[in-house]
PDB file of N, CA and C in Angstrom:
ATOM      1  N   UNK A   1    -122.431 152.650-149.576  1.00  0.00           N
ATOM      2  CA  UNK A   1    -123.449 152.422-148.569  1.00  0.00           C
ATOM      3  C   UNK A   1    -122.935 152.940-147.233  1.00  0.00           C
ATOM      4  N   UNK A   2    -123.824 153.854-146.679  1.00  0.00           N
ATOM      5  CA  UNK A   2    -123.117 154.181-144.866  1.00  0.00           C
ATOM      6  C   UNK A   2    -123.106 153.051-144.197  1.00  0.00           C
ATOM      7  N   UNK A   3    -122.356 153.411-143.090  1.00  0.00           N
ATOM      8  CA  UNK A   3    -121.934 152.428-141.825  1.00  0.00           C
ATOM      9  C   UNK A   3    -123.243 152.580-141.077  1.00  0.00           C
ATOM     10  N   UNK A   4    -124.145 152.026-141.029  1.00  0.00           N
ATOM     11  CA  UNK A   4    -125.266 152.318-139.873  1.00  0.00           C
ATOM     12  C   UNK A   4    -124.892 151.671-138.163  1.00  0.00           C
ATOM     13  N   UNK A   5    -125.201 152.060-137.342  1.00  0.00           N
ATOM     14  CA  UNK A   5    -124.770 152.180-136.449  1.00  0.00           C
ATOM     15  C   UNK A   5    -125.790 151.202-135.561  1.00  0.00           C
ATOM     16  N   UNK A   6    -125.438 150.207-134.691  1.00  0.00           N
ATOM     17  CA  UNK A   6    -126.817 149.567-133.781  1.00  0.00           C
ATOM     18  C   UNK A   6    -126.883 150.090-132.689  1.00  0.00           C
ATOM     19  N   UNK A   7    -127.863 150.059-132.228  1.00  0.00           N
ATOM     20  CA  UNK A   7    -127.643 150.657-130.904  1.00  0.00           C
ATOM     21  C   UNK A   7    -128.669 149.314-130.105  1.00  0.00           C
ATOM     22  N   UNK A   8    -128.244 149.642-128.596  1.00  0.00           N
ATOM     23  CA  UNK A   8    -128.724 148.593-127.296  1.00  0.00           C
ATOM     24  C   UNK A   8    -129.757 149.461-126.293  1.00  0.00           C
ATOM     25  N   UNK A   9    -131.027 149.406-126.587  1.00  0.00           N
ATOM     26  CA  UNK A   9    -131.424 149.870-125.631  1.00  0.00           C
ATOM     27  C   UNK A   9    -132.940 149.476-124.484  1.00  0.00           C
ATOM     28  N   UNK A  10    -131.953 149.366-123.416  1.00  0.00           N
ATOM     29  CA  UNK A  10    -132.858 148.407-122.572  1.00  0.00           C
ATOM     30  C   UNK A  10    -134.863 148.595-122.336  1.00  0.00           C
ATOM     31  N   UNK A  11    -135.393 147.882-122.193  1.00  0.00           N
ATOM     32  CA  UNK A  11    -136.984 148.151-121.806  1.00  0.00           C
ATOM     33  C   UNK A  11    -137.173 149.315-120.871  1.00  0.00           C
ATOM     34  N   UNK A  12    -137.661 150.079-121.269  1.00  0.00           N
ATOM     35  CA  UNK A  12    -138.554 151.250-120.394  1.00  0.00           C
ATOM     36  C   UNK A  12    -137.213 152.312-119.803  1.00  0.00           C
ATOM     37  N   UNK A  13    -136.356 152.665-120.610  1.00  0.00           N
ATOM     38  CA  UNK A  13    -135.481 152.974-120.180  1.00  0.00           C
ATOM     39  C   UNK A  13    -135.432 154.091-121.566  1.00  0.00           C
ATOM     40  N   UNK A  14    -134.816 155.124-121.822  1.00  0.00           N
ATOM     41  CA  UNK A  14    -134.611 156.135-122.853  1.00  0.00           C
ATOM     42  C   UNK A  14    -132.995 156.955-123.094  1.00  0.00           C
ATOM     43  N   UNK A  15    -132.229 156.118-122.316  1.00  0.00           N
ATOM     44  CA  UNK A  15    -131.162 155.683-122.198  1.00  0.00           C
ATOM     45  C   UNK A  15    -130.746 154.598-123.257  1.00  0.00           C
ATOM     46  N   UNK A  16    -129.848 155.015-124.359  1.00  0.00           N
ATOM     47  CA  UNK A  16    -129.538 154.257-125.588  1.00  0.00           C
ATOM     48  C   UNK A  16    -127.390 154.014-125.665  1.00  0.00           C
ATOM     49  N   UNK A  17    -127.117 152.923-126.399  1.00  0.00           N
ATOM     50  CA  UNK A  17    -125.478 153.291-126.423  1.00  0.00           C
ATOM     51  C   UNK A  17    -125.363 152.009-127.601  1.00  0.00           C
ATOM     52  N   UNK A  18    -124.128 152.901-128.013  1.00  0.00           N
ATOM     53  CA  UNK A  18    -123.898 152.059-129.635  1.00  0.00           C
ATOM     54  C   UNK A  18    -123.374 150.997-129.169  1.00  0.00           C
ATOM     55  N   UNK A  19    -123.682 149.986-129.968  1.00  0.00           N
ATOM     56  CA  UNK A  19    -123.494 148.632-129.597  1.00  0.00           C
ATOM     57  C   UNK A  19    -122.513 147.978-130.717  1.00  0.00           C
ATOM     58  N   UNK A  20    -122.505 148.341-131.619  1.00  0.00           N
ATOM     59  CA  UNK A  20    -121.721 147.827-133.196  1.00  0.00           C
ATOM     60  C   UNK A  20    -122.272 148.425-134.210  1.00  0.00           C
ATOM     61  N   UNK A  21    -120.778 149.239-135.347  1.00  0.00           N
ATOM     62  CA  UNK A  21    -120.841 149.311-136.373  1.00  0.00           C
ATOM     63  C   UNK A  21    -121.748 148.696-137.501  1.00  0.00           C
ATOM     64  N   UNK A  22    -122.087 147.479-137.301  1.00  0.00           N
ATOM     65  CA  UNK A  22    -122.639 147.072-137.930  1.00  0.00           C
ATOM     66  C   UNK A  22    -123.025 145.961-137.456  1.00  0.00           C
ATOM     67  N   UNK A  23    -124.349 145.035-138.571  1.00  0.00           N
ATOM     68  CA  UNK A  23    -125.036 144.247-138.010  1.00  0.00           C
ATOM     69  C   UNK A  23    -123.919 142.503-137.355  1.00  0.00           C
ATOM     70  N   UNK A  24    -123.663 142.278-138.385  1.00  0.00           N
ATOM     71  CA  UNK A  24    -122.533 141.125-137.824  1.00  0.00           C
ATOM     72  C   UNK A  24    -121.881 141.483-136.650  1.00  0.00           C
ATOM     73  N   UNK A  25    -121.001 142.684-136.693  1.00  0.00           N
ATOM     74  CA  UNK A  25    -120.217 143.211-135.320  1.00  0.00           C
ATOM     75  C   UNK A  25    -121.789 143.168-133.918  1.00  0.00           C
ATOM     76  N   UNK A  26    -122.505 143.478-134.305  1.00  0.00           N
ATOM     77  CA  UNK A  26    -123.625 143.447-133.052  1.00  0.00           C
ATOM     78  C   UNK A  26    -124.077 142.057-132.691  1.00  0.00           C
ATOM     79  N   UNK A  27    -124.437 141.048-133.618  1.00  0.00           N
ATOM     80  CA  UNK A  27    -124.473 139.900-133.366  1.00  0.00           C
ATOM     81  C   UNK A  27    -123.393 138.981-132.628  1.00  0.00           C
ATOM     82  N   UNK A  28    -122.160 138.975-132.882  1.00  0.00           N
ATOM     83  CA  UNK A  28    -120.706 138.819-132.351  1.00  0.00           C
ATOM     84  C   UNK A  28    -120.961 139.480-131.466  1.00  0.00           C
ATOM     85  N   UNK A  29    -121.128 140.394-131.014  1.00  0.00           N
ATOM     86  CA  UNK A  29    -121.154 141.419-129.477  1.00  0.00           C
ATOM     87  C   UNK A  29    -122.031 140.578-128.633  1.00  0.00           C
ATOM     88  N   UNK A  30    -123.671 140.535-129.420  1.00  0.00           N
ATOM     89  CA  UNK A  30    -124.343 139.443-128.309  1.00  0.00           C
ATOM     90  C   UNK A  30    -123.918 138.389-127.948  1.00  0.00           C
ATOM     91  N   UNK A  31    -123.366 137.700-128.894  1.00  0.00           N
ATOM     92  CA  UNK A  31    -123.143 136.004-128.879  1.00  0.00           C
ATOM     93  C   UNK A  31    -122.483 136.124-127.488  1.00  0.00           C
ATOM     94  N   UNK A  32    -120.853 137.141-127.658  1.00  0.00           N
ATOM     95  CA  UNK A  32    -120.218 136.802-126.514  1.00  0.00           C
ATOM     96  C   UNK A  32    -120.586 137.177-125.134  1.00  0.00           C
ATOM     97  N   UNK A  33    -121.644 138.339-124.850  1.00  0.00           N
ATOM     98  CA  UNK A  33    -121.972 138.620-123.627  1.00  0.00           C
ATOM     99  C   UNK A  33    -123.042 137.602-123.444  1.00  0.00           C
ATOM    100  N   UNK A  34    -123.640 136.774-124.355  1.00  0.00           N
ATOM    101  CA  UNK A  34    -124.666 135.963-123.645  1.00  0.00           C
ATOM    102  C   UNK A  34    -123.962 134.958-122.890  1.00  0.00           C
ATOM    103  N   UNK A  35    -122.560 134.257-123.976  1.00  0.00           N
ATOM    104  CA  UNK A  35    -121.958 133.362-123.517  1.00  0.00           C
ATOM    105  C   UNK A  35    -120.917 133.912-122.144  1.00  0.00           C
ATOM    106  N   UNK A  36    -120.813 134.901-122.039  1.00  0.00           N
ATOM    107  CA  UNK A  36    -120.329 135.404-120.821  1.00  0.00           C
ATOM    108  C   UNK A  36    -120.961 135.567-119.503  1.00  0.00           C
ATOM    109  N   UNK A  37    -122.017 135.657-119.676  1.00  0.00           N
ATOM    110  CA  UNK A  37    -123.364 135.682-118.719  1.00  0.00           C
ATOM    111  C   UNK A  37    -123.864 134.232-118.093  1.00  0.00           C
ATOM    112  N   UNK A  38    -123.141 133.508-119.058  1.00  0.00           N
ATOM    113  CA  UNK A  38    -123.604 131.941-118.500  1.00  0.00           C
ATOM    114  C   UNK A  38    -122.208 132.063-117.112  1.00  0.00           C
ATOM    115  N   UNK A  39    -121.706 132.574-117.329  1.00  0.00           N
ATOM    116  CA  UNK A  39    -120.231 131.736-116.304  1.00  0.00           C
ATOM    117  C   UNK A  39    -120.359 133.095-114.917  1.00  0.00           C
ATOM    118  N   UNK A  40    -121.341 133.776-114.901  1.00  0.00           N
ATOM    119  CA  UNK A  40    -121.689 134.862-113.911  1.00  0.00           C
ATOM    120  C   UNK A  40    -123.093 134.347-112.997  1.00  0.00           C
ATOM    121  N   UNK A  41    -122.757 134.719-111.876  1.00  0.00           N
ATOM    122  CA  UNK A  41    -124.251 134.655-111.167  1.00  0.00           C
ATOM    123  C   UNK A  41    -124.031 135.459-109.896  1.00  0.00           C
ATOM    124  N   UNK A  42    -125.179 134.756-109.257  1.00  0.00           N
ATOM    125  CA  UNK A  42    -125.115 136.106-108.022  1.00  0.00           C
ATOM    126  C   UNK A  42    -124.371 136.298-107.106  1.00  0.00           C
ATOM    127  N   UNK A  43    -123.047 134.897-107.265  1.00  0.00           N
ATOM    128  CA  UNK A  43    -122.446 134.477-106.131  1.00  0.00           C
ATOM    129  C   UNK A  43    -121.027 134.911-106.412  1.00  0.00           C
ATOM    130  N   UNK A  44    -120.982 135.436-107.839  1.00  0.00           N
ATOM    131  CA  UNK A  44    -119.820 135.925-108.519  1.00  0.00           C
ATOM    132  C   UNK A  44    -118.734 137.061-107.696  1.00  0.00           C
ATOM    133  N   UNK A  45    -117.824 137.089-107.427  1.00  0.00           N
ATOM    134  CA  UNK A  45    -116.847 138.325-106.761  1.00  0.00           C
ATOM    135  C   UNK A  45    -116.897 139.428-107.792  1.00  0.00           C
ATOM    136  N   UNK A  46    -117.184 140.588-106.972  1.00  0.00           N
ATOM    137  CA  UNK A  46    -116.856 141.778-108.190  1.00  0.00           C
ATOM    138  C   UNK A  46    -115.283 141.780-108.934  1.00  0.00           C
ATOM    139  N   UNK A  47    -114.622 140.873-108.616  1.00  0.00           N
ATOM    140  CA  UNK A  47    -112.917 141.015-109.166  1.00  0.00           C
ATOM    141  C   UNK A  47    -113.032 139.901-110.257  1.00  0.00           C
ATOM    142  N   UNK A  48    -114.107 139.082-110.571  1.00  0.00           N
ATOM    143  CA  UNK A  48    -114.216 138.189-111.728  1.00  0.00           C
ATOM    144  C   UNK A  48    -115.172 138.550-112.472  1.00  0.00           C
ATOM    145  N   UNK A  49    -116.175 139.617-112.052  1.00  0.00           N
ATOM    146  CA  UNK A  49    -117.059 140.078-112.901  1.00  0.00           C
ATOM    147  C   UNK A  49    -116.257 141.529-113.930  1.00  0.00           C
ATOM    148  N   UNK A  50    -115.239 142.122-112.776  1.00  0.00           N
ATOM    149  CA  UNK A  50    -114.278 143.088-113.802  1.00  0.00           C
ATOM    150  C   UNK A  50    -113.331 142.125-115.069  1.00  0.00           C
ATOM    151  N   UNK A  51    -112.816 141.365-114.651  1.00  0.00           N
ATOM    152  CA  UNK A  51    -112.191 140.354-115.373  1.00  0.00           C
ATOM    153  C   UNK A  51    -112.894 139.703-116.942  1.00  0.00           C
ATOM    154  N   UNK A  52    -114.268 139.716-116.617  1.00  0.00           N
ATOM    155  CA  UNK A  52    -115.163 139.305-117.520  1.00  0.00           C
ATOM    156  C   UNK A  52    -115.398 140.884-118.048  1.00  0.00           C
ATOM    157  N   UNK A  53    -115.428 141.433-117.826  1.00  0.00           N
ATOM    158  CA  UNK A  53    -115.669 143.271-118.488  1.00  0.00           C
ATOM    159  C   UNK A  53    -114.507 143.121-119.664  1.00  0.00           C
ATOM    160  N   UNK A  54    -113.210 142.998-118.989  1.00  0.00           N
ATOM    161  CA  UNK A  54    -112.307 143.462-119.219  1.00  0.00           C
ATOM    162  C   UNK A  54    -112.143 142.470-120.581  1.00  0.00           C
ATOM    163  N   UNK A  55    -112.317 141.139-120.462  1.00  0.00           N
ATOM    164  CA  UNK A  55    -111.984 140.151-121.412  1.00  0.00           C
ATOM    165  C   UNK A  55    -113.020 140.350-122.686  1.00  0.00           C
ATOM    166  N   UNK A  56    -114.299 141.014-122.382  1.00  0.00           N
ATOM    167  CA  UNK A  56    -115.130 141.408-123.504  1.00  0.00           C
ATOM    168  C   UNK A  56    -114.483 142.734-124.153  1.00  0.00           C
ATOM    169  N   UNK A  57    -113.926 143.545-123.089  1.00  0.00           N
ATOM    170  CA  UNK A  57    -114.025 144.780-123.809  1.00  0.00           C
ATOM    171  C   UNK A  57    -112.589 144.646-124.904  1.00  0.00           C
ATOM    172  N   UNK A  58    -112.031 144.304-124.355  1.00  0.00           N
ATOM    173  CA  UNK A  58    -110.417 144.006-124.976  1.00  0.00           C
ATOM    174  C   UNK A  58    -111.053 143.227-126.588  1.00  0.00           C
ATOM    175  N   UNK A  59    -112.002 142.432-126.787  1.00  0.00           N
ATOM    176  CA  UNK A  59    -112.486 141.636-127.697  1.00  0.00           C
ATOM    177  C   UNK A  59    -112.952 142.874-128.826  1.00  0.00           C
ATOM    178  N   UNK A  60    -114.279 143.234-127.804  1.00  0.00           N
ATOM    179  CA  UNK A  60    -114.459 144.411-128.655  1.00  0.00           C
ATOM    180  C   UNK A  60    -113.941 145.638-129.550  1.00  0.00           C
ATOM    181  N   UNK A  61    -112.494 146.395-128.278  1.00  0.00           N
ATOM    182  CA  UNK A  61    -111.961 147.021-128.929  1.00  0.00           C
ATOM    183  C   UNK A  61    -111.051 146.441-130.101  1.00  0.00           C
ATOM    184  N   UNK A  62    -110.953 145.573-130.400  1.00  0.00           N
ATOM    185  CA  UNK A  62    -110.097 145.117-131.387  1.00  0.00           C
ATOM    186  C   UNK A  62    -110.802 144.374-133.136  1.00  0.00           C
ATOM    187  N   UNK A  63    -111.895 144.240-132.339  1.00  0.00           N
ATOM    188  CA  UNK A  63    -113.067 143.791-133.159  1.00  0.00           C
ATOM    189  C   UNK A  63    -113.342 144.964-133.934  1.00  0.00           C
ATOM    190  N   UNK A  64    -114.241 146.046-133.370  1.00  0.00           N
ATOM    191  CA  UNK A  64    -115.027 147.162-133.510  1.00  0.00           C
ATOM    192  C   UNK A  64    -114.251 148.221-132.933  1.00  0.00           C
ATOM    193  N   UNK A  65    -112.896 148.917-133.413  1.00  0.00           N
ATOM    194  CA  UNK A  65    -112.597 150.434-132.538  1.00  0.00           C
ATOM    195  C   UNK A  65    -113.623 151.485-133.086  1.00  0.00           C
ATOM    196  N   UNK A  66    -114.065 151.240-133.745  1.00  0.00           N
ATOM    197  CA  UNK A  66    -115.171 152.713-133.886  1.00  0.00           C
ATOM    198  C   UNK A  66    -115.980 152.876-133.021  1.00  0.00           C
ATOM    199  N   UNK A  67    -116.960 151.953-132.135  1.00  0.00           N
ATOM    200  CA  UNK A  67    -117.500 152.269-131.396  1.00  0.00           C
ATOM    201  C   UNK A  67    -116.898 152.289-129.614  1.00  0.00           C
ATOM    202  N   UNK A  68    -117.034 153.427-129.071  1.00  0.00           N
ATOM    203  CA  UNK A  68    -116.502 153.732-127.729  1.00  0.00           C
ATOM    204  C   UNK A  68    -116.634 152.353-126.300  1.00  0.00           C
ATOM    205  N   UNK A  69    -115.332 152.855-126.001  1.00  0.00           N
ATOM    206  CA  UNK A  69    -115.962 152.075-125.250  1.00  0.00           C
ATOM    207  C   UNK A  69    -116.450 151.802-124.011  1.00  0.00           C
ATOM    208  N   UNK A  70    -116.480 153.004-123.590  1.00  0.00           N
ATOM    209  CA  UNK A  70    -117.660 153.746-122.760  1.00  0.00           C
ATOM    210  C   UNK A  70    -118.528 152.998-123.381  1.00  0.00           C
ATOM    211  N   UNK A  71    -119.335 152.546-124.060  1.00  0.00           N
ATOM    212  CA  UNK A  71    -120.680 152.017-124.218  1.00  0.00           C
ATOM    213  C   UNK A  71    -120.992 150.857-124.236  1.00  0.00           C
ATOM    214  N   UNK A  72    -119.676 149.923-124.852  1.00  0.00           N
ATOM    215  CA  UNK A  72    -119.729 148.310-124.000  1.00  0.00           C
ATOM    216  C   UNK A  72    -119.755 148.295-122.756  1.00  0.00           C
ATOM    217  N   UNK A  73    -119.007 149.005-122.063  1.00  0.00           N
ATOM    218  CA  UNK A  73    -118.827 148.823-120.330  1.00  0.00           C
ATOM    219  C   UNK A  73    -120.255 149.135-119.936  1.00  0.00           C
ATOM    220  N   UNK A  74    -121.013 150.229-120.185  1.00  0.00           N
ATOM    221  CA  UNK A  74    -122.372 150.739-120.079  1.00  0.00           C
ATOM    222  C   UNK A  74    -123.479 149.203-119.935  1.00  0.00           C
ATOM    223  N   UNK A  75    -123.468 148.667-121.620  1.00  0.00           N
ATOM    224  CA  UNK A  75    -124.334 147.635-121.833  1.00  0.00           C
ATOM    225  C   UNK A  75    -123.476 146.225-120.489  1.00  0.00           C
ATOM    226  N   UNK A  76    -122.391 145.896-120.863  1.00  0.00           N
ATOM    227  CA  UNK A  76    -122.101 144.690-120.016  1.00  0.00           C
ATOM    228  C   UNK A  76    -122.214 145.299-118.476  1.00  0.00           C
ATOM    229  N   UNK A  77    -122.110 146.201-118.270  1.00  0.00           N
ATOM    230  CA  UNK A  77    -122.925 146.330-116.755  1.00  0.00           C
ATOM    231  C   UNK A  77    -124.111 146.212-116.690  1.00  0.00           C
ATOM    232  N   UNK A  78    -124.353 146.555-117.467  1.00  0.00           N
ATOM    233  CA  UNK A  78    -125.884 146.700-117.379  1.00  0.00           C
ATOM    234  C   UNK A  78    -126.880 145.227-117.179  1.00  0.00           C
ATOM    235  N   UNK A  79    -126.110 144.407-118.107  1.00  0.00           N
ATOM    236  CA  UNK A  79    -126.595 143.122-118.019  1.00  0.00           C
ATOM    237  C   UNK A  79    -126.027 142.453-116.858  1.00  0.00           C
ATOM    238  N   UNK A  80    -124.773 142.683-116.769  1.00  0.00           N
ATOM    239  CA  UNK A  80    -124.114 141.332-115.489  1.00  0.00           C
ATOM    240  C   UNK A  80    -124.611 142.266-114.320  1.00  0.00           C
ATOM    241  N   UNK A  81    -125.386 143.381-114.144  1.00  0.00           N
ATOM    242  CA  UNK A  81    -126.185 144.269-113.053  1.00  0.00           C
ATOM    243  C   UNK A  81    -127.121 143.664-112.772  1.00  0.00           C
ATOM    244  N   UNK A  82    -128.150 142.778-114.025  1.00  0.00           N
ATOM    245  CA  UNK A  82    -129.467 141.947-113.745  1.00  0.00           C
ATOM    246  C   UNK A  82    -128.538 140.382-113.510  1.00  0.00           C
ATOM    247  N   UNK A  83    -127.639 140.545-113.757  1.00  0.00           N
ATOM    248  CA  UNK A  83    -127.588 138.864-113.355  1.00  0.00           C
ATOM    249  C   UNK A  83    -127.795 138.554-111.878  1.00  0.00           C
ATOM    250  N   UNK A  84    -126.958 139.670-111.203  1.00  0.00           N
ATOM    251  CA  UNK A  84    -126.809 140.365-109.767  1.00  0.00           C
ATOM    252  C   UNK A  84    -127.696 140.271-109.053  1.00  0.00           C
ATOM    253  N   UNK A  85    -129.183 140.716-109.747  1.00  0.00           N
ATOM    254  CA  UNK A  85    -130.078 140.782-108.724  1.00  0.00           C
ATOM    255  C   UNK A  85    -130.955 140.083-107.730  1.00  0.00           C
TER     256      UNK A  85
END
């Protein structure tokens, strides 16, 4: 069976990035940026919001090295970008 690939891609946007190898690895990917998103808000320092990058991505790469990770950093900005606003 192939590895199918998930991808994340935000509303009204045509801009896409792999998110996990597979479906479990993508679910595990959400779980932790949702639960990471709780401990962020608007009042957050950009030096604890890198910290929180850094503590997902380190997760990820060790989790999932097949997918880049150029494209977690992509999606978790992207989200802790709307937490921001």
């Amino acid at each position: 069976m192939p590895v199918r690939s998930h991808r994340f891609a935000p509303t009204g946007s045509d801009t896409s990035a792999h998110a996990a190898a597979d479906l479990e690895l993508l679910l595990t990917f959400l779980c932790r940026l949702r639960t990471a998103l709780f401990d962020v808000s608007v009042d957050t320092p950009d030096d604890e919001l890198d910290r929180v990058e850094e503590r997902l991505v380190a997760h990820y790469r060790a989790a999932d090295p097949a997918v880049a990770e150029a494209d977690w950093r992509w999606i978790i900005r992207r989200c802790i970008g709307e937490v921001r606003l």
